[in-house]
Every structure is written in C-alpha cells, then in structure tokens.
Protein backbone atom coordinates (compact mmCIF):
# COMPACT_ATOMS: atom_id res chain seq x y z
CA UNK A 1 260.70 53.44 136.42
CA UNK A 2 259.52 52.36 133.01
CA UNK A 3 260.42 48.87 133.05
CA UNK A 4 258.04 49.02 137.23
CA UNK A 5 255.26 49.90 135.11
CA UNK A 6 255.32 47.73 132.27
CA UNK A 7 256.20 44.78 134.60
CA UNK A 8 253.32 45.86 136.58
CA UNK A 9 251.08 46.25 133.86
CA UNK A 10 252.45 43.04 132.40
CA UNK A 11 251.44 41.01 135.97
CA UNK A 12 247.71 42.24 136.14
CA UNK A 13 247.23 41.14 132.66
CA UNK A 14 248.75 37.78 133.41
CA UNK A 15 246.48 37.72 136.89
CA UNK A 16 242.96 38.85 134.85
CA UNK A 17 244.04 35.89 132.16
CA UNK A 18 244.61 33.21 134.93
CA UNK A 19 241.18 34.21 136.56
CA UNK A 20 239.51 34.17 133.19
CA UNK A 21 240.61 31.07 132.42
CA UNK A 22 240.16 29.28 135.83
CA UNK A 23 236.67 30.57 135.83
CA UNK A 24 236.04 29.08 132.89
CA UNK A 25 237.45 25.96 133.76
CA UNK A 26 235.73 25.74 136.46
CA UNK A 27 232.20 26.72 134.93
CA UNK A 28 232.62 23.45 132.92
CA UNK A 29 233.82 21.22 135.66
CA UNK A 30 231.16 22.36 137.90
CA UNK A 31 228.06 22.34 135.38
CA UNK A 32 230.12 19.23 132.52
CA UNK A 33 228.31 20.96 129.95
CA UNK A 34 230.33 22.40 126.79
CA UNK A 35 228.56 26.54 125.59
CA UNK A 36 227.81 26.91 123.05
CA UNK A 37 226.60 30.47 121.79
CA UNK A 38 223.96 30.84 119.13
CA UNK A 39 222.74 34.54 117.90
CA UNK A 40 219.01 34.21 116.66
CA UNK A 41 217.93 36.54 114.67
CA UNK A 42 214.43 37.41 116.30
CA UNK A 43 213.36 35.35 119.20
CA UNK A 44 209.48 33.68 117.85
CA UNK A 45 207.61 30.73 118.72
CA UNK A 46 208.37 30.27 115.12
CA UNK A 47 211.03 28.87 116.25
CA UNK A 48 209.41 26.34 119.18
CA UNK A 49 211.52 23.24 118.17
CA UNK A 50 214.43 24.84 119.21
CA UNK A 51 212.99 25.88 122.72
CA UNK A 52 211.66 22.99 123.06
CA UNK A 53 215.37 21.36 122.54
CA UNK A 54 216.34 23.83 125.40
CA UNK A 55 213.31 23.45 127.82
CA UNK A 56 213.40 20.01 127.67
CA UNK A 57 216.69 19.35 128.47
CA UNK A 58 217.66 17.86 124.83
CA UNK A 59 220.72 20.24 124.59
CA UNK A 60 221.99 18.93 128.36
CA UNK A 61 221.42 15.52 127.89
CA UNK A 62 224.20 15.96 124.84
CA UNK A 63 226.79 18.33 126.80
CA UNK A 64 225.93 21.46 125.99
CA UNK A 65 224.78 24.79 127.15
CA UNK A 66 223.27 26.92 124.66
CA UNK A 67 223.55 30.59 125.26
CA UNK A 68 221.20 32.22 122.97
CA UNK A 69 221.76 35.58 122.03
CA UNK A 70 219.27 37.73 120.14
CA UNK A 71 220.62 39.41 116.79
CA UNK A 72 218.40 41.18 115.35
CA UNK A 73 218.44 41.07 111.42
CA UNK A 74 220.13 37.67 109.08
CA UNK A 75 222.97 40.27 107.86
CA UNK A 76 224.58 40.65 111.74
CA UNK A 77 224.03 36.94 112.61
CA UNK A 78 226.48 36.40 109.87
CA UNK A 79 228.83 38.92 110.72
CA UNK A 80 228.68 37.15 114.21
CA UNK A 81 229.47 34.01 113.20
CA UNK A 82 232.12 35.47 110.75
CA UNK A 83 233.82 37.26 113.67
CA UNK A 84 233.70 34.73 116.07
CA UNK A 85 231.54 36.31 118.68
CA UNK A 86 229.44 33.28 118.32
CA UNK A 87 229.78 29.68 117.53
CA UNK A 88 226.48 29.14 115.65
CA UNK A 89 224.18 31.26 113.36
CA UNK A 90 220.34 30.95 113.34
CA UNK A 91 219.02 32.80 110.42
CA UNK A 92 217.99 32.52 106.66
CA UNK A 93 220.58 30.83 104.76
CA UNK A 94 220.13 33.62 102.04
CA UNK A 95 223.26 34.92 104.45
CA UNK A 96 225.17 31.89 103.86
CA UNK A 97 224.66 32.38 100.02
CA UNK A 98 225.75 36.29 100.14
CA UNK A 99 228.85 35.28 102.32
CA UNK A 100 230.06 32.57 99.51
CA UNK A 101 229.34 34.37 97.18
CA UNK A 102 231.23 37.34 97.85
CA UNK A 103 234.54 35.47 98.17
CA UNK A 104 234.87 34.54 102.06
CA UNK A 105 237.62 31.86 102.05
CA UNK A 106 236.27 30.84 105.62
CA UNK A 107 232.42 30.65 104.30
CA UNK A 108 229.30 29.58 106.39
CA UNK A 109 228.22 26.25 105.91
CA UNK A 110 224.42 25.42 106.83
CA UNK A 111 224.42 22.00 108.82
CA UNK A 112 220.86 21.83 109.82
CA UNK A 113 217.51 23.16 109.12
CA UNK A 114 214.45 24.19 111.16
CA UNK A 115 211.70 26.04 109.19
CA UNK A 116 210.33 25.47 105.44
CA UNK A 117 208.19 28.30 105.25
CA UNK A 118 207.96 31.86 105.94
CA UNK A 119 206.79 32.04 109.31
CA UNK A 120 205.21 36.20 109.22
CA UNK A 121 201.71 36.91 109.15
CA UNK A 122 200.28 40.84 107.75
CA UNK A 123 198.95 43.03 109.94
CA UNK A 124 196.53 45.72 108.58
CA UNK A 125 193.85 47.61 110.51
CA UNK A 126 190.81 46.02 108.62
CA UNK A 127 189.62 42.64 109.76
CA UNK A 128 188.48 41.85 105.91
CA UNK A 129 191.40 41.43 103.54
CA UNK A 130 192.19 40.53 100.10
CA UNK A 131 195.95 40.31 98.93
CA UNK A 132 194.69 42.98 95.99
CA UNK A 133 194.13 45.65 98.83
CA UNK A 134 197.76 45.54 98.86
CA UNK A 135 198.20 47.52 96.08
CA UNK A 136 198.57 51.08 96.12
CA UNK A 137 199.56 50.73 99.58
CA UNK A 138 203.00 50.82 101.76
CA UNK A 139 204.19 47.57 103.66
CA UNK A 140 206.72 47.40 106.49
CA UNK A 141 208.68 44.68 105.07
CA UNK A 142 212.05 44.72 106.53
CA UNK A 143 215.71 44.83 105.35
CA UNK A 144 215.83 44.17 101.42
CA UNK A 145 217.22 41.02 100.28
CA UNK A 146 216.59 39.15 103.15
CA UNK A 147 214.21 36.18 103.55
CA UNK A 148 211.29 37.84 105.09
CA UNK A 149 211.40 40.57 102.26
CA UNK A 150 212.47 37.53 99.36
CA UNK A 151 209.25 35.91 100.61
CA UNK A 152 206.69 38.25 100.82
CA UNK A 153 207.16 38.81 97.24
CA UNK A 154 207.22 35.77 96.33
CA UNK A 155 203.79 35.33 98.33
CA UNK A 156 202.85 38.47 96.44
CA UNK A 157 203.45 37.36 92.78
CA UNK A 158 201.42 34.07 93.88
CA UNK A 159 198.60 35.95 95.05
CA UNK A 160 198.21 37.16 91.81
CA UNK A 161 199.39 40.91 92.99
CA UNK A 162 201.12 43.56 91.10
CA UNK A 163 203.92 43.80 92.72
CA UNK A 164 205.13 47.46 91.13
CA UNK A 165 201.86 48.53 92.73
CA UNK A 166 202.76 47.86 95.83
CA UNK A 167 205.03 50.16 98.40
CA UNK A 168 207.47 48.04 99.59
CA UNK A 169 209.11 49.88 102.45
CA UNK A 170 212.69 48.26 103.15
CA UNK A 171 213.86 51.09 105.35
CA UNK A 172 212.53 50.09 108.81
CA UNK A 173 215.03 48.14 111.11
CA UNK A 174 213.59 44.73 111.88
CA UNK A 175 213.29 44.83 115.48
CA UNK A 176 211.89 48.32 115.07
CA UNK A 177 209.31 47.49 112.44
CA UNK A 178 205.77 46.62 115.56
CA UNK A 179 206.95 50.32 116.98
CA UNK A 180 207.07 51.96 113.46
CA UNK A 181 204.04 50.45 112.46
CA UNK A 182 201.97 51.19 116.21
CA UNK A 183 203.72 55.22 115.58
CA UNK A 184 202.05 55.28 112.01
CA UNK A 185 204.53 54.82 109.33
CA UNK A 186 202.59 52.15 106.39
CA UNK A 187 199.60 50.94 106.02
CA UNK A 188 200.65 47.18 106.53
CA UNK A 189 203.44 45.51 108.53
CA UNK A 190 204.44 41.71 108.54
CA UNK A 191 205.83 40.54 111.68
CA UNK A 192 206.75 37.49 113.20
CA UNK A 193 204.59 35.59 116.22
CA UNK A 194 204.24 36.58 119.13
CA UNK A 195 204.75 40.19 117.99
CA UNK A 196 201.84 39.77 115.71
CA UNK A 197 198.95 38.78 118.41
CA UNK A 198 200.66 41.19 120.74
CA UNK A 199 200.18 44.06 118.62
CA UNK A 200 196.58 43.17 117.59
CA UNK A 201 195.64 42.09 121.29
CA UNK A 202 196.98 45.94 121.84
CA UNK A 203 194.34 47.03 119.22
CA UNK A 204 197.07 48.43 116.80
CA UNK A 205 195.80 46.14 114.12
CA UNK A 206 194.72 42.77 113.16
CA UNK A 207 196.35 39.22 112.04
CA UNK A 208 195.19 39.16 108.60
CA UNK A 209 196.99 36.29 106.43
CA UNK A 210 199.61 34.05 106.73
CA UNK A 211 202.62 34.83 104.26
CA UNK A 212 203.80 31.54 104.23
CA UNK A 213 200.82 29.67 103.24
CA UNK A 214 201.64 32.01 99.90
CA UNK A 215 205.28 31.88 99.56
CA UNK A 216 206.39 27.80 99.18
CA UNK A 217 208.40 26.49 100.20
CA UNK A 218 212.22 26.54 101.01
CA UNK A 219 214.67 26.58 104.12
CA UNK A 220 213.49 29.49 105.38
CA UNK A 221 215.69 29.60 109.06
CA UNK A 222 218.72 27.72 109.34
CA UNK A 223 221.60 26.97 111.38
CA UNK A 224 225.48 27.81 110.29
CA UNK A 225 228.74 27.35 111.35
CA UNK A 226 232.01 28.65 110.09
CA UNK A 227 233.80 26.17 107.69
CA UNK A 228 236.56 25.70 109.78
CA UNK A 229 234.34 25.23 112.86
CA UNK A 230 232.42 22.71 111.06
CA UNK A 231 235.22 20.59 110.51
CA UNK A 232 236.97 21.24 113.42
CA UNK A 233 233.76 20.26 116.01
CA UNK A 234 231.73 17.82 113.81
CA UNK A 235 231.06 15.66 116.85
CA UNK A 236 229.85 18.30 118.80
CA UNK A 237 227.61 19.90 116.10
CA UNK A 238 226.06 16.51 115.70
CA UNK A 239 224.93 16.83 118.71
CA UNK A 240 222.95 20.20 118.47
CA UNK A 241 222.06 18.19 115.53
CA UNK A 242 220.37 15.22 117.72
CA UNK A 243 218.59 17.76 120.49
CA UNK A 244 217.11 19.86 117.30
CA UNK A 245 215.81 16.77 116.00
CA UNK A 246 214.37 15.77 119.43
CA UNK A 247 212.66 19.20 119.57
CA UNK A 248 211.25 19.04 116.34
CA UNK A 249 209.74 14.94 117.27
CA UNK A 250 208.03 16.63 120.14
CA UNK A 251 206.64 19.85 118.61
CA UNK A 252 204.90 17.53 115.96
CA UNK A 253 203.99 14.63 117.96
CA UNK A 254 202.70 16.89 121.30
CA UNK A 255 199.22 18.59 121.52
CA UNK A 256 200.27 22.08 121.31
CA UNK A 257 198.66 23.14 124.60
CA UNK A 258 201.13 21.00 125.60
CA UNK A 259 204.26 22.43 123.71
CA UNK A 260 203.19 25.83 124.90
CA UNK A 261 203.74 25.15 128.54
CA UNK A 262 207.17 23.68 128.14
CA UNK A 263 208.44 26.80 125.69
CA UNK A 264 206.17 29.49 127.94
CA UNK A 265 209.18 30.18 129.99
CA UNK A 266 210.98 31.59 126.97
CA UNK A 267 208.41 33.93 126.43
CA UNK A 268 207.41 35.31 129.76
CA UNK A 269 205.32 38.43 128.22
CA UNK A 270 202.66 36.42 126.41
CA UNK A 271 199.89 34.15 128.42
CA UNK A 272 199.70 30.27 127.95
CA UNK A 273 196.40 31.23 126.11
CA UNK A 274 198.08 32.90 123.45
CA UNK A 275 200.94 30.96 122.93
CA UNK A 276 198.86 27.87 122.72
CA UNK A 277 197.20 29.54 119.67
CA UNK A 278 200.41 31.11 118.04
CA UNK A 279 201.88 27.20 118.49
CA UNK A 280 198.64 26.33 116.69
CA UNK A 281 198.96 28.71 114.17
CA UNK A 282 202.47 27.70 113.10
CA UNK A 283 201.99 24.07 113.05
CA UNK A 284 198.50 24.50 111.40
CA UNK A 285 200.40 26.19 108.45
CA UNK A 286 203.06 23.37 108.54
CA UNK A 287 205.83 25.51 108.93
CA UNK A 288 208.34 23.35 110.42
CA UNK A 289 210.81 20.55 108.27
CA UNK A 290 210.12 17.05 109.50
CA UNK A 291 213.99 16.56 110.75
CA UNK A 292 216.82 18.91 110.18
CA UNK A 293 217.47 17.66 106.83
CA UNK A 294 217.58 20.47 104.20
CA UNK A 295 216.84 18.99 100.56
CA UNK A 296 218.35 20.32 97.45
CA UNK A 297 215.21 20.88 95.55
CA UNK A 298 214.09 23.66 98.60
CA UNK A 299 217.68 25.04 98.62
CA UNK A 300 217.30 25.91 94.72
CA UNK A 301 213.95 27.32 95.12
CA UNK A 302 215.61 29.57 97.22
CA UNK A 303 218.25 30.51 95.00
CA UNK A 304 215.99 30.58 92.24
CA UNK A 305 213.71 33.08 94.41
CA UNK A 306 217.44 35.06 94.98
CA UNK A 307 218.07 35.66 90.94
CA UNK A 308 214.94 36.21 90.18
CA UNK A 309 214.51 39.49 92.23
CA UNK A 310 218.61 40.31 90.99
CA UNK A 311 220.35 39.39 94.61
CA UNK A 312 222.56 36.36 92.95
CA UNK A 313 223.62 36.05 89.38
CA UNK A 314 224.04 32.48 89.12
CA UNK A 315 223.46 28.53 91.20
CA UNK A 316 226.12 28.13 94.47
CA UNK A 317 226.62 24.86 95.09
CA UNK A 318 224.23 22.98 97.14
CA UNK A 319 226.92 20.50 98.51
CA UNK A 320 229.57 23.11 99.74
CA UNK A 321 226.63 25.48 101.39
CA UNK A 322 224.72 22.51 102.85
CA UNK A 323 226.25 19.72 105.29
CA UNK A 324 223.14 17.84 106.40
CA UNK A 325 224.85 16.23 109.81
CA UNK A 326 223.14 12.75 110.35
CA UNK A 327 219.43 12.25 111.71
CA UNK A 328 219.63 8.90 112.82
C-alpha cells in the first residue's frame, strides 16, 4: 500500500515538473525572448533610463524580458540576488561592498551603473528652508548604512550642518517612511520622486531641497549579478548592458515632456504633468551617469564615504567589485 502511494506521489511530481517545464518552454518559443528578473529596490522616475529601456522596446530588441520586481530596501535586493530568486540586483552598490566584505565566496559583482547622485529630495512642512533648521530636529532617513542614509550625511557635513545635532531616525522601514511621516513621526522625511510631489500635492508637506545637489558624487544605484552568473551569461548581460545604454541616450537627448510620456505607463498614479516635472527635476540636478560606465575615482568616494561613518574598515578592490561590460 506504501509503495501505491509513494509511486503515486512520485507520478504527480513528475506530471507538475513536465508541465512546468513545457510551459516554460513554450513561453520562450512563443514570445523568443530570454526573462530575465530584476528586484529594484523602490520603483522612481529616478530611475527613467531604465523604463525607458523597457518602454521603448530596448530590452526586446536584445532578447529579453525583464520582469521587474519591487524590493524594497538595498539589504533584500542582495539577499535576492544571493539566493537566486532573481537574476539581477538594482540597488546601491554599498550592498555589493557589505557582501565581499563579509566573506561571500559567490560575491556580487556590479556590471553597470545608472545614477551618480543621490536622487531624494527633504520634505518638511515649511516652504522656507535652510539646511541649519535641520538641527535639533528628527529626519526620516531610512535603514542605516545604506546609500540614502550614507548620503544624506554626507550632504549634511557639506552643508555646513552639525551633524550630532541632528535626529537621525534609522528606524522607519523604507517603503513605510511617506506613511510614517503623513501619521506624524519626525519633523523631516527624504523620499524618493514621485513619492515626494505626491505627498506635497496631498498637502502633507513640501519639496524643500535636493540631497543630491549636496552629497557628490558616486554610483549611487547600480546593477549586480552573482559572480558565477556573471561569468556564466556575459553575452547576455551585455545585452541589458546595450538597452541601459540606449535608455540612458534617450533620457538625455529627449525633451523630457517627451520622456515622460513613454515611462508614464510605469507610473499610472501620477499625471503626465507631474512626471514631466519630476523628469525635469532629476535631469536638472544631473543625476544620471552618461553611459553605464562606473569610474574608479566615484567607486572610492563611496568607499571613502563607507569608512568614514565606520561601515568598512579598509579599500575593496575596485576591479573584483566592478566589471564595466562594454559601451560600444
């Protein structure tokens, strides 16, 4: 009677993998196109190149599907890519550096950048602002250690702020930190577009400065692989490579009323109105590399950034973190 059951059991497992498989099989014969799936860590018009890439077809026209999947926070995009759940990781390398440098044999390597600056703006309820009236008061600032914490200090100590005078609260979840903020909790939050202009067209606040017109610059969001993936799919990472590239040509070349419309259907909640100004906003602060390219002189002022608020003791090695594919 045992042996029925197991070799039952045994069968429907066989059946569910041969359906599994033939429907994936037959996905890619029916659409040619090879998924890819890429966890972003918030989903921002920050990040238009890259929706441009998709809206535009650039992804297609090299064989691949991209299958984005929203991870909120750097720390889990990592441990997405490290797991396998995902192929690619689109976050701040800072991840990549606290991977290697706790040891993992199978490390993330970054093979392409997107961003060069820190792409939040401060939200405060006063429309007048100077970076002193920061002091003595509590900022929403997001998970400690992380890129959008590393550079609002840094945009801090350049504005000439105390920083010990200034309540930097790291407790609040990323993706929770516009409903913290709208229920009361600081007196400043920094989010990302279009959260920003959605929370002051709500009447929660106002956009009050640009962080990354303080910060500098360095490569602020990124794209990763594991080693092993790397090596083992170079030719088809090149090509994300090539429709990244594409996307970043047209954000900088385009009007931005005109990069709105394509990248409005990835943002279905804000009007063409807005977006056309958040576009304006980022690519008025020049927050986007020129290609994909990620020098070593912004990598190390990132690192130096890391050890100088205690999160890495020493230099990781630019050419085992970094694998700039070709932008020809």
């Amino acid at each position: 009677m045992k042996k029925k059951i197991i070799a039952t059991i045994l069968g429907i497992i066989l059946i569910i993998l041969l359906v599994v498989t033939y429907t994936t099989w037959h996905k890619k014969e029916e659409t040619g196109l090879t998924k890819i799936r890429l966890a972003e860590v918030t989903h921002s018009a920050f990040y238009t190149p890259l929706y441009v890439a998709i809206e535009n077809g650039y992804f297609k026209e090299e064989g691949i599907e991209i299958e984005l999947l929203l991870t909120p926070g750097a720390d889990k995009v990592a441990a997405a890519v490290l797991s396998g759940d995902v192929e690619i990781g689109f976050a701040g390398p800072e991840s990549a550096i606290y991977v290697y440098a706790g040891g993992e044999e199978d490390y993330l390597v970054t093979f392409a950048g997107l961003t060069k600056r820190d792409g939040q703006f401060i939200i405060g309820k006063e429309k007048d602002f100077n970076w002193k009236d920061l002091e003595g008061k509590e900022v929403l600032v997001g998970r400690k250690g992380g890129m959008p914490a590393l550079n609002f200090i840094n945009a801090l100590k350049n504005a000439g702020v105390d920083i010990k005078k200034v309540n930097l609260n790291y407790s609040v979840e990323f993706a929770a930190l516009s409903g913290s903020y709208i229920a009361g909790v600081g007196d400043f939050v920094n989010l990302f577009e279009p959260n920003a202009t959605k929370l002051e067209s709500e009447g929660f606040g106002y956009v009050i400065a640009s962080i990354g017109e303080k910060s500098g610059e360095m490569p602020y969001t990124a794209f990763y692989s594991k080693k092993s993936y790397l090596e083992n799919n170079k030719e088809l990472l090149q090509k994300v490579n090539n429709a990244l590239n594409k996307g970043i040509e047209y954000t900088k070349n385009h009007p931005v009323e005109e990069t709105a419309q394509v990248i409005l259907p990835q943002f279905p909640d804000t009007s063409l109105t807005d977006l056309t100004n958040i576009v304006k906003r980022y690519k008025e602060s020049d927050s986007w590399l020129n290609t994909t390219y990620i020098s070593e002189s912004i990598f190390k002022n990132l690192e130096k950034l890391m050890m100088e608020n205690d999160l890495l003791e020493s230099y990781v090695p630019y050419n085992k973190l970094i694998e700039n594919l070709s932008n020809e």
